[in-house]
C-alpha atoms as a PDB file:
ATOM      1  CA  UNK A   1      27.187 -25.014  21.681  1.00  0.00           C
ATOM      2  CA  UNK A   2      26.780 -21.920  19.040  1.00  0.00           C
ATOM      3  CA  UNK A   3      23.389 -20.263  18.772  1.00  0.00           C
ATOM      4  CA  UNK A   4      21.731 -21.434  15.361  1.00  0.00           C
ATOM      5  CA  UNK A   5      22.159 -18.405  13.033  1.00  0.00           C
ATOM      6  CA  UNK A   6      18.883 -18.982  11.961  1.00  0.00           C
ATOM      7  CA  UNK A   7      16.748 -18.607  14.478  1.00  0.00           C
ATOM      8  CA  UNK A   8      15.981 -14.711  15.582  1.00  0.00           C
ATOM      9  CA  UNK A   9      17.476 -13.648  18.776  1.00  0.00           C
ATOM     10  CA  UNK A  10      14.389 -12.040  20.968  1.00  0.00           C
ATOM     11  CA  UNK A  11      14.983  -8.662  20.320  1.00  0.00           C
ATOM     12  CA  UNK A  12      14.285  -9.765  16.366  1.00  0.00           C
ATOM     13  CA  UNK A  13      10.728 -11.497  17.649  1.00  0.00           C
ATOM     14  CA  UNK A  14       9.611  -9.002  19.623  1.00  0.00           C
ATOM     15  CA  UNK A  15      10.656  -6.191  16.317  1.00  0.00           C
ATOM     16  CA  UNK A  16       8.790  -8.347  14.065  1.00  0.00           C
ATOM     17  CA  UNK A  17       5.972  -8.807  16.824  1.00  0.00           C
ATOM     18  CA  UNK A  18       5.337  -5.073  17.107  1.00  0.00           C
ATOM     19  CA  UNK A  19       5.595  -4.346  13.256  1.00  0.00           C
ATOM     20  CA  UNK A  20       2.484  -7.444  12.981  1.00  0.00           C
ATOM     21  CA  UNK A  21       0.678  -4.830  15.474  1.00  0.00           C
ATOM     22  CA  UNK A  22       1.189  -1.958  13.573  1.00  0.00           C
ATOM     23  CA  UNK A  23      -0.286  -3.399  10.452  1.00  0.00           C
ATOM     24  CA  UNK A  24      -3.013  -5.069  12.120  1.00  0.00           C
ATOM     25  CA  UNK A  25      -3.738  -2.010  14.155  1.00  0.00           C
ATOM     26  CA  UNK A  26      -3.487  -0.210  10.338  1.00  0.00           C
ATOM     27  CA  UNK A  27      -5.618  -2.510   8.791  1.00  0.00           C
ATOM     28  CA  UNK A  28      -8.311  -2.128  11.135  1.00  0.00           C
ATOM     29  CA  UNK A  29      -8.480   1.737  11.287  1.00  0.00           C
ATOM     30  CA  UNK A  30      -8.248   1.491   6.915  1.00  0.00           C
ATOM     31  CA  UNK A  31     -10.883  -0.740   7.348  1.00  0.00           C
ATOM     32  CA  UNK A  32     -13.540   1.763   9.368  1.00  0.00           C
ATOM     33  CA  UNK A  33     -12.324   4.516   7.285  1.00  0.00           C
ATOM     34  CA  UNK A  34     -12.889   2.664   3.969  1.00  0.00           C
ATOM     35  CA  UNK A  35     -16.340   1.696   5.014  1.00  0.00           C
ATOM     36  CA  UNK A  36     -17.704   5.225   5.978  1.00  0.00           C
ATOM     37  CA  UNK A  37     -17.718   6.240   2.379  1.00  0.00           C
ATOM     38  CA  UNK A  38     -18.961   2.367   1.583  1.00  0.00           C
ATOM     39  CA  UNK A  39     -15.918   0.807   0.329  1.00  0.00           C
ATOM     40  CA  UNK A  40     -14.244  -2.169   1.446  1.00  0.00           C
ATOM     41  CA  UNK A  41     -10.460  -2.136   2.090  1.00  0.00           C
ATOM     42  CA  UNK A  42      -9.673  -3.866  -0.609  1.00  0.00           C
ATOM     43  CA  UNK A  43     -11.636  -0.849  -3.133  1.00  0.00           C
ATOM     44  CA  UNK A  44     -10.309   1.335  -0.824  1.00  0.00           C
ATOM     45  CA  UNK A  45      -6.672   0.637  -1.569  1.00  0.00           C
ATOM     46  CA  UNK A  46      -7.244   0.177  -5.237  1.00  0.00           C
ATOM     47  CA  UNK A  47      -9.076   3.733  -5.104  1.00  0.00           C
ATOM     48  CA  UNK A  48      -5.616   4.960  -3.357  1.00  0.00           C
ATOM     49  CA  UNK A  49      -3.147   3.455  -5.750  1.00  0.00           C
ATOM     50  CA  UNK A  50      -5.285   4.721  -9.056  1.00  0.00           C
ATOM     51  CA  UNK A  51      -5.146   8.084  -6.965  1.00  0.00           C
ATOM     52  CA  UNK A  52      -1.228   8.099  -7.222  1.00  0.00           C
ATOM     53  CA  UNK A  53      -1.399   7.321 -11.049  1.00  0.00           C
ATOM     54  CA  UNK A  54      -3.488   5.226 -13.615  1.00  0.00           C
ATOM     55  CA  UNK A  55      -2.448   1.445 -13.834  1.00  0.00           C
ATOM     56  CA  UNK A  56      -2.983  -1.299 -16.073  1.00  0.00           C
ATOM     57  CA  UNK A  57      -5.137  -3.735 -14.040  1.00  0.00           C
ATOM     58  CA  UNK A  58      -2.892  -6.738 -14.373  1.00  0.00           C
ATOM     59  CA  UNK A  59      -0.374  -4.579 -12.398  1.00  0.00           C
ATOM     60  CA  UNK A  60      -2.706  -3.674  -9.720  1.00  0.00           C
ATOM     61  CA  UNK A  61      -3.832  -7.096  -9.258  1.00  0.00           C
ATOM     62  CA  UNK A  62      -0.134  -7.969  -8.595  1.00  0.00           C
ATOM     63  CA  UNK A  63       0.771  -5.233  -6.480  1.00  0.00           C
ATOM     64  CA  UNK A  64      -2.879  -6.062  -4.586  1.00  0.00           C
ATOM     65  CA  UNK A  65      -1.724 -10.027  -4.805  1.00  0.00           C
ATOM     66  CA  UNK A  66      -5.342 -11.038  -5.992  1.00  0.00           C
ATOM     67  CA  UNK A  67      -6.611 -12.402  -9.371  1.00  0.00           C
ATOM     68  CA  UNK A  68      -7.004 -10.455 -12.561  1.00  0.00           C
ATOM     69  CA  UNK A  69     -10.651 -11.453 -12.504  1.00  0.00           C
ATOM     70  CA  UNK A  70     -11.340 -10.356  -9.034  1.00  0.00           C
ATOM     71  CA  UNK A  71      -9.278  -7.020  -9.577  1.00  0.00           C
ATOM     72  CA  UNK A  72     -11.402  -6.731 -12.507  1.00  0.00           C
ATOM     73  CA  UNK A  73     -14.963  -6.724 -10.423  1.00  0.00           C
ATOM     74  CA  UNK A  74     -13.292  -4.638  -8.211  1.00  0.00           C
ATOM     75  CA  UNK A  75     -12.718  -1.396 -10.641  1.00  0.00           C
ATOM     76  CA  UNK A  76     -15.830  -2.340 -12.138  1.00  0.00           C
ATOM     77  CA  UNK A  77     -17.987  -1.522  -8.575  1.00  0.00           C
ATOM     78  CA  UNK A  78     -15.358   1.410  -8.226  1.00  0.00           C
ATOM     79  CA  UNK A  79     -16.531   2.413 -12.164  1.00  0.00           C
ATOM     80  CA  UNK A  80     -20.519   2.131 -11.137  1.00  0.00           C
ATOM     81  CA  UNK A  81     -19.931   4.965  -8.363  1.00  0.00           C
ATOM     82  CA  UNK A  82     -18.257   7.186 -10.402  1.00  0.00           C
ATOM     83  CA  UNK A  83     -14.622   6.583  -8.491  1.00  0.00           C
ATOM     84  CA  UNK A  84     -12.745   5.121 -11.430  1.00  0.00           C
ATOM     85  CA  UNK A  85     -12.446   5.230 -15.138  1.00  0.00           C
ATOM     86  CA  UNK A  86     -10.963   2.967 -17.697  1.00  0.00           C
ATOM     87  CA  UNK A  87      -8.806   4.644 -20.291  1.00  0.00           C
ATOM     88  CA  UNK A  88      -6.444   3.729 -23.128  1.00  0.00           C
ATOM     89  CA  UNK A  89      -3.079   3.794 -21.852  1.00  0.00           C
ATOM     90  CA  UNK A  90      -0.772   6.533 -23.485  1.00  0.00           C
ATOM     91  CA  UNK A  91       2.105   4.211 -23.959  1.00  0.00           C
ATOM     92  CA  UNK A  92       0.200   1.738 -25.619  1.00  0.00           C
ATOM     93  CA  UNK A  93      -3.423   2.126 -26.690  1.00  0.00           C
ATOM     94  CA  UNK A  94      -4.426  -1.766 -26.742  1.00  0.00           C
ATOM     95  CA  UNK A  95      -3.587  -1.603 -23.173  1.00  0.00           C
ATOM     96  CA  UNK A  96      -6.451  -0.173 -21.131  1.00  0.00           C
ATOM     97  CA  UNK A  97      -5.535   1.503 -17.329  1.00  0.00           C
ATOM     98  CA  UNK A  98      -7.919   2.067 -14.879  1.00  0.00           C
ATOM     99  CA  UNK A  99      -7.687   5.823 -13.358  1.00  0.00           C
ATOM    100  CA  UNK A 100      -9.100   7.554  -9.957  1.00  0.00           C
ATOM    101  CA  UNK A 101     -11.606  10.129 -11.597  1.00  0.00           C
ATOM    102  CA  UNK A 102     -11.525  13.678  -9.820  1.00  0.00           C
ATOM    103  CA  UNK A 103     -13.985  12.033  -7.546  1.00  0.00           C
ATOM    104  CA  UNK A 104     -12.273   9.344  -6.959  1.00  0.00           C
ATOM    105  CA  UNK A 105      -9.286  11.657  -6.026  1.00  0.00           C
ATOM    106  CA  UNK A 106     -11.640  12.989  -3.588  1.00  0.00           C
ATOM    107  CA  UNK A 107     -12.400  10.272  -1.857  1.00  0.00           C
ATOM    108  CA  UNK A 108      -9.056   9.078  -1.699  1.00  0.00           C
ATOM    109  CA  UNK A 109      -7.646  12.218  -0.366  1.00  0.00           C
ATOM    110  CA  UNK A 110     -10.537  12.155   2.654  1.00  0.00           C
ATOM    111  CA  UNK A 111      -9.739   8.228   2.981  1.00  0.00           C
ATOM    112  CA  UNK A 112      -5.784   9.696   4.258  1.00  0.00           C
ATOM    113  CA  UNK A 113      -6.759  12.004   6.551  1.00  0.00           C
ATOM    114  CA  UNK A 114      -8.790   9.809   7.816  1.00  0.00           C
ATOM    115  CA  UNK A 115      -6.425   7.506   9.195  1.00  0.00           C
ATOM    116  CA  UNK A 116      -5.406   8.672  12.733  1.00  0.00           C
ATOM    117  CA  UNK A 117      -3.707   5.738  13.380  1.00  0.00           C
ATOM    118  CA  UNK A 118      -1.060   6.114  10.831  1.00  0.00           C
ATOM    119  CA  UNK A 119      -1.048  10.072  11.285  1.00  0.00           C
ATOM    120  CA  UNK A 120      -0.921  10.591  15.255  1.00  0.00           C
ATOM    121  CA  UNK A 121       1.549   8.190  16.244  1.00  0.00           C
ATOM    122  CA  UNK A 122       3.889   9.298  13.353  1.00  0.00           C
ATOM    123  CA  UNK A 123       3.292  12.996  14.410  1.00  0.00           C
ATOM    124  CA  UNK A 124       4.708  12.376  18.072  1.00  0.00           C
ATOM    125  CA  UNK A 125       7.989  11.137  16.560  1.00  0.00           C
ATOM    126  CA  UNK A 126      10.243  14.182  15.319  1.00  0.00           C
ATOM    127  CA  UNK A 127      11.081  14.675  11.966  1.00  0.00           C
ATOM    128  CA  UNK A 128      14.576  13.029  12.249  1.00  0.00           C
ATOM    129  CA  UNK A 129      13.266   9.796  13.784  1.00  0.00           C
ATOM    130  CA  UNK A 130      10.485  10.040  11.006  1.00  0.00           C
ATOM    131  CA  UNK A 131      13.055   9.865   8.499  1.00  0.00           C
ATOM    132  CA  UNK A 132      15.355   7.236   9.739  1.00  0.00           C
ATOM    133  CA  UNK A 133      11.836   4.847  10.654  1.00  0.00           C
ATOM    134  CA  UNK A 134      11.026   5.502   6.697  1.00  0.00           C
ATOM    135  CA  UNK A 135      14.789   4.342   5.889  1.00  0.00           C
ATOM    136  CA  UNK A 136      14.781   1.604   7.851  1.00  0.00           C
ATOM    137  CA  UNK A 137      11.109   0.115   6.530  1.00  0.00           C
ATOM    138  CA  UNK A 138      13.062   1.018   3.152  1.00  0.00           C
ATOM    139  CA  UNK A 139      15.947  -0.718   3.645  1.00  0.00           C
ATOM    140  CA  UNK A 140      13.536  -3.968   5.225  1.00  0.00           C
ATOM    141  CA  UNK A 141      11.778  -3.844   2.012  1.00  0.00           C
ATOM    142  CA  UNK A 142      14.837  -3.714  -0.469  1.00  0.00           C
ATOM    143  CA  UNK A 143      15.740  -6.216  -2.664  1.00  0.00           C
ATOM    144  CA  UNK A 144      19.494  -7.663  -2.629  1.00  0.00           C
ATOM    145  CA  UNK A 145      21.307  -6.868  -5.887  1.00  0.00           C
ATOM    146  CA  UNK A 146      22.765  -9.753  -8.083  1.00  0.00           C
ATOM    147  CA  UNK A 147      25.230 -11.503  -5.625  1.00  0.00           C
ATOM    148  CA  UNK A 148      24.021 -10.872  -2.621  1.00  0.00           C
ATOM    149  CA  UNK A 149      25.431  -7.605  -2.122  1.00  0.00           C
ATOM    150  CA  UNK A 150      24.215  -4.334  -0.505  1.00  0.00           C
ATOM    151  CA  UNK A 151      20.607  -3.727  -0.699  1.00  0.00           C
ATOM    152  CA  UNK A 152      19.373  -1.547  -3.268  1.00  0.00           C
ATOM    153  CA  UNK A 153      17.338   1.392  -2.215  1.00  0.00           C
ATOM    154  CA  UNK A 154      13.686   1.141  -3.222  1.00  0.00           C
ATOM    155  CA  UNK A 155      12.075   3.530  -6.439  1.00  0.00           C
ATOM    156  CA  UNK A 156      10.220   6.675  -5.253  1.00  0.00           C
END
């Protein structure tokens, strides 16, 4: 009798078992770091998105997979402590973006080097293994093109 094709051979469990470690063991560590400067995770990674560049906030509630409204409350306690800014957007000036200030920036940047857990274990691998472990998550995370075929690599 053949092996259903569907079900993950135990190597596959126990890859998919460690990466659920790693992001739980990520999450927690985020989660300290976020609240020593008195955010919650969930500010904290809106604070480090709007850090990379400003975003409409119906994008970052996708991206965050939460409600518009509760993204909304979210920038607005981020607004209150000087963090974040709303702005028109330069494309299109009905559309407002929310935008790390140069605080906010701050904060951010402190909130990354914060995080031993995803800086330590990274720095033990070498720079080769580095890049193939980014690759891999990459390819993990790629969507299939039309038909099926090859996966596409993922935008910068």
């Amino acid at each position: 009798m053949a092996a259903d094709p569907r079900t993950p051979d135990a190597l596959t469990v126990e890859v998919a078992e460690l990466i659920g470690t790693v992001v739980a063991r990520y999450h927690e560590e985020y989660e300290l770091a976020a609240a020593e400067h008195a955010l919650t995770g969930a500010q904290a990674r809106v604070l480090a998105l709007l850090a990379r560049e400003p975003t409409p906030m119906r994008q970052l509630a996708r991206q965050l997979k939460c409600e518009p409204s509760n993204m909304t409350g979210m920038v607005d306690r981020l607004e209150a402590r000087g963090l974040v800014e709303r702005r028109p957007d330069p494309a299109d000036r009905r559309v407002k973006v929310a935008a790390a200030t140069d605080e906010g920036e701050a904060v951010a940047a402190r909130l990354r080097r914060e995080l031993k857990f995803a800086g330590a274990p990274l720095q033990g691998l070498t720079p080769a293994e580095r890049r193939l472990l980014r690759d891999l998550l990459r390819r993990m995370l790629s969507e299939p093109e039309e038909g099926g075929e090859e996966p596409r690599p993922p935008r910068p």
